[in-house]
C-alpha atoms as a PDB file:
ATOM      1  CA  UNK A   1     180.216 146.005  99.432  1.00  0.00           C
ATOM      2  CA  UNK A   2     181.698 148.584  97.040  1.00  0.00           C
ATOM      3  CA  UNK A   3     178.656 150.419  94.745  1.00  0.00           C
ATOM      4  CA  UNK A   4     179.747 151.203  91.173  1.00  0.00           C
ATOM      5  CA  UNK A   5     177.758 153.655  90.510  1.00  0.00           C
ATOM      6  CA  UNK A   6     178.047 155.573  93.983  1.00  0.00           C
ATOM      7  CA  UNK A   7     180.598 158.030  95.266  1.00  0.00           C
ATOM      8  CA  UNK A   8     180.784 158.923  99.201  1.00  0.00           C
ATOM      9  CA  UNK A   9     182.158 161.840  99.986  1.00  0.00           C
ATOM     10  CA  UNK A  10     185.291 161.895 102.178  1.00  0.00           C
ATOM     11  CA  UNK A  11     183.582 163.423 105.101  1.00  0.00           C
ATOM     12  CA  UNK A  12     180.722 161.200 104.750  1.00  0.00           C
ATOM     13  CA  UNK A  13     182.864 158.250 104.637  1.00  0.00           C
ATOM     14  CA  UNK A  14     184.883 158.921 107.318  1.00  0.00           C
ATOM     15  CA  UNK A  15     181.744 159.850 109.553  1.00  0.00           C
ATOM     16  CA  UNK A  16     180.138 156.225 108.733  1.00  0.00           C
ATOM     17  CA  UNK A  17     183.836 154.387 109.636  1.00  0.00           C
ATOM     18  CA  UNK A  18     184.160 156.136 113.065  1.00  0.00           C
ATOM     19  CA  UNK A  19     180.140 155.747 113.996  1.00  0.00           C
ATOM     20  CA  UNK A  20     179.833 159.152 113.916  1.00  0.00           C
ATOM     21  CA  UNK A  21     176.118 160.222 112.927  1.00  0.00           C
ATOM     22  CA  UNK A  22     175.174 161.375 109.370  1.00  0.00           C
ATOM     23  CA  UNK A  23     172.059 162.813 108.272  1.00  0.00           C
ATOM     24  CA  UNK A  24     171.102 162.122 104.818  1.00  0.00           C
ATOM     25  CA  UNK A  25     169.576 165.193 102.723  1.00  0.00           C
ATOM     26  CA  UNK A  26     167.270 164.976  99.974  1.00  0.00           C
ATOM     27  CA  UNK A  27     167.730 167.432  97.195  1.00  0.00           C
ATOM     28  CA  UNK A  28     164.918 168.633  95.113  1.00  0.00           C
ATOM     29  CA  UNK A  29     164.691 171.210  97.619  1.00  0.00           C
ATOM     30  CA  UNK A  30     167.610 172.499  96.141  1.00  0.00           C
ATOM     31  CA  UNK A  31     167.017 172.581  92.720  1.00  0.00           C
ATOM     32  CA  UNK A  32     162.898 172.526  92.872  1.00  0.00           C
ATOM     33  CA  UNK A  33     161.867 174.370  96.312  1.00  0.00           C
ATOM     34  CA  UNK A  34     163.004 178.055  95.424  1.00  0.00           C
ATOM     35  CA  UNK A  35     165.110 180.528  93.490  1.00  0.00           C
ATOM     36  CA  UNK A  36     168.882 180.558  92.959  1.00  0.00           C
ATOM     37  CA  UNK A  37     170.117 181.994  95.424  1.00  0.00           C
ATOM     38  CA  UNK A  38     168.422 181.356  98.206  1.00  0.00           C
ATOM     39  CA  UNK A  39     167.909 177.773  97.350  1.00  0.00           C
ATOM     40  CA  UNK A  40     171.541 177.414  97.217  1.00  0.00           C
ATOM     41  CA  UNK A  41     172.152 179.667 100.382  1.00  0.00           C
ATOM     42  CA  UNK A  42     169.210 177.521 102.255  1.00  0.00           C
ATOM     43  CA  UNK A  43     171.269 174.137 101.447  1.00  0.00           C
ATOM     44  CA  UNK A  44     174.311 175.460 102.882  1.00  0.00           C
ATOM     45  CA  UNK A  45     172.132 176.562 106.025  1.00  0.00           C
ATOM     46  CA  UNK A  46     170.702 173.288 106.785  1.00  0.00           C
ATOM     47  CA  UNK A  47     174.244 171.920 106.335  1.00  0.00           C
ATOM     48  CA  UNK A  48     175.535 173.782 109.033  1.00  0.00           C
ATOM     49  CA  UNK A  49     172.935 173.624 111.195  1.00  0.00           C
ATOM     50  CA  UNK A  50     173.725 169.490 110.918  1.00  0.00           C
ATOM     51  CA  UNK A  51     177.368 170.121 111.841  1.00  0.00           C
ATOM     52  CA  UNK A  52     176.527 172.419 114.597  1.00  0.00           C
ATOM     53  CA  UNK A  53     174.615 169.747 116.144  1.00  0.00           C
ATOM     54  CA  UNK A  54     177.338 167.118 115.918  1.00  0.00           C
ATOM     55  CA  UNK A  55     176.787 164.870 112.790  1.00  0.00           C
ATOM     56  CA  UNK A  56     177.739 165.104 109.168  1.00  0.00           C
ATOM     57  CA  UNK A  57     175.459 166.282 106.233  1.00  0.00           C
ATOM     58  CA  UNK A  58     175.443 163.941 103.098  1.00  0.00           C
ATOM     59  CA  UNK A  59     173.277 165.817 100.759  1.00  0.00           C
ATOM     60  CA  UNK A  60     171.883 162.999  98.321  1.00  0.00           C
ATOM     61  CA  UNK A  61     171.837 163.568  94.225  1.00  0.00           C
ATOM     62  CA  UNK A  62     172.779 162.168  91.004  1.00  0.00           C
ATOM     63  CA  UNK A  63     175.722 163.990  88.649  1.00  0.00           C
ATOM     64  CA  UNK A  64     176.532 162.638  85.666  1.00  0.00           C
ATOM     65  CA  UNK A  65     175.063 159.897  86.322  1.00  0.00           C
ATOM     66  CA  UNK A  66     177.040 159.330  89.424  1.00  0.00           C
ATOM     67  CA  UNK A  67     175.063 158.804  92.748  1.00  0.00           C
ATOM     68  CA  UNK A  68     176.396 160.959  95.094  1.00  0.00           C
ATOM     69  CA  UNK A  69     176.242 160.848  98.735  1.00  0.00           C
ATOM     70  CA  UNK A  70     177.758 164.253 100.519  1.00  0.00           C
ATOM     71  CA  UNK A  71     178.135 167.207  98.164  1.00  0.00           C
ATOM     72  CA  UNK A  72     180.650 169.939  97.434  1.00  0.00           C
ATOM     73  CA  UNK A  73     179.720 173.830  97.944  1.00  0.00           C
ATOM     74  CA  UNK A  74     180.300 173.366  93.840  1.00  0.00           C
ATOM     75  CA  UNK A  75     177.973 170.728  94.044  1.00  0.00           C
ATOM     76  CA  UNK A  76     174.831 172.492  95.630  1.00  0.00           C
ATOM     77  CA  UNK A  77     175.739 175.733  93.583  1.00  0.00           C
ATOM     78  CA  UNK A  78     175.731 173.541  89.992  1.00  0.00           C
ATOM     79  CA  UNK A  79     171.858 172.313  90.993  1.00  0.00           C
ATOM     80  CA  UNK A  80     171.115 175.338  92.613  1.00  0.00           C
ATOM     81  CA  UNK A  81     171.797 177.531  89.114  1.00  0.00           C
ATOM     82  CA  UNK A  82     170.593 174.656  87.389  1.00  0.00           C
ATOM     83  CA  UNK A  83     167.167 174.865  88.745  1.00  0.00           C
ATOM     84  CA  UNK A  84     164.110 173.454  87.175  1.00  0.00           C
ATOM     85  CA  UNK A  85     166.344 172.107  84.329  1.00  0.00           C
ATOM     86  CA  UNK A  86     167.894 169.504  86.966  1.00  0.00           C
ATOM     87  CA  UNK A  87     165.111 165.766  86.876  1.00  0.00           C
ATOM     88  CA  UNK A  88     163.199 165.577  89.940  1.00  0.00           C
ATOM     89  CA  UNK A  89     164.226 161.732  90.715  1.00  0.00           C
ATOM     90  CA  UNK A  90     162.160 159.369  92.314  1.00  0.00           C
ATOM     91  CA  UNK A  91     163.551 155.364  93.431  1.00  0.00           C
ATOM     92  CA  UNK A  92     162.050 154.447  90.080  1.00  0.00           C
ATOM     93  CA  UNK A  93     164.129 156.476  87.889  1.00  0.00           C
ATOM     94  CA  UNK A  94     167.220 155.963  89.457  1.00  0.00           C
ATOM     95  CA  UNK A  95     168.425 153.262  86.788  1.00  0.00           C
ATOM     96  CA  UNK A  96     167.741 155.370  84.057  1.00  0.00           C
ATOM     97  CA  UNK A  97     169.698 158.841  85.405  1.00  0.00           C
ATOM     98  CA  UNK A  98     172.954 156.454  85.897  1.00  0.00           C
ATOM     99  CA  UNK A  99     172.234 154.996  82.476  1.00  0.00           C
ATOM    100  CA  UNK A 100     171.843 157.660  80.653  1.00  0.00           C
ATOM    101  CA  UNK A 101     174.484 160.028  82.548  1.00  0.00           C
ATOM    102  CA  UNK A 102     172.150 163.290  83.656  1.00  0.00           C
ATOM    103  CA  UNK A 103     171.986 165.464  86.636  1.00  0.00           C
ATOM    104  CA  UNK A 104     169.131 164.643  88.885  1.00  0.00           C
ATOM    105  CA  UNK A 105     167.662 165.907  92.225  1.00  0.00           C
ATOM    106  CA  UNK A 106     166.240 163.583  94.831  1.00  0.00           C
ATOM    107  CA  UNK A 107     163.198 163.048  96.289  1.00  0.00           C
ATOM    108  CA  UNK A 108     163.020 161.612  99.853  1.00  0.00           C
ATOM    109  CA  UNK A 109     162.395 158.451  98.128  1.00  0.00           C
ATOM    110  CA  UNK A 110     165.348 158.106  96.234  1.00  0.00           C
ATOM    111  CA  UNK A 111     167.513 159.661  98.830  1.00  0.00           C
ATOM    112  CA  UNK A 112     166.521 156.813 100.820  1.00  0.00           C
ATOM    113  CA  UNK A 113     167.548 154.124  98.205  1.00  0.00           C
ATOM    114  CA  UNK A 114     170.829 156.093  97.872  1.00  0.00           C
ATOM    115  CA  UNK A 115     171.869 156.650 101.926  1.00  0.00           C
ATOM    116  CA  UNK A 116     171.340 152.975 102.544  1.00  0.00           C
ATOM    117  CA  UNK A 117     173.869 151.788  99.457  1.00  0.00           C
ATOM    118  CA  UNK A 118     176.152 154.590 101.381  1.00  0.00           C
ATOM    119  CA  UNK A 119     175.542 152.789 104.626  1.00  0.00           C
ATOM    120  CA  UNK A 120     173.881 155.858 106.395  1.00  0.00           C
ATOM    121  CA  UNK A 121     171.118 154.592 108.203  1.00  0.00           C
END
């Protein structure tokens, strides 16, 4: 069922079709956990270390009001920078981030809600 409010990354989504695994990152590390650059740096890190053992990172947030599953390098580096600016989102305020357009970090709550519209179980 297509999500109209959700973008999948190309990796991501090929990962899912093929059955190959995907492991589902919350964010607020990211933009909440520590300074830019090292929160930014860290992100990339934990990527890799996914890929390295054989399954596909979909870091979970919300740009522009799009909920995204699988993020650019740009990506991390526009809610690293952004910091404590960037809403810490929770499952309850995902309505109002899409609604109202923002930039939002999730929780593992709400990167929950957001991996299983994606399909990533």
């Amino acid at each position: 069922m297509t999500q109209p409010f959700l973008d999948i990354a190309p990796e991501v989504q090929a990962a899912l079709q093929s059955g190959q695994p995907v492991v589902a990152l919350e964010s607020t590390i990211i933009s909440h956990g520590m300074p830019y650059p090292q929160n930014v740096a860290t992100a990339l890190q934990v990527e890799a270390e996914v890929r390295a053992a054989g399954a596909v990172p979909a870091t979970i947030a919300i740009l522009g009001g799009r909920l995204k599953a699988g993020l650019s390098g740009a990506e991390i580096e526009a809610l690293g920078k952004a910091g404590r600016e960037v809403v810490k989102v929770s499952r309850r305020d995902i309505p109002f981030m899409v609604a109202q357009g923002r930039m939002g970090a999730t929780t593992v709550a709400s990167t929950m809600v957001i991996a299983d519209m994606a399909g990533i179980r």
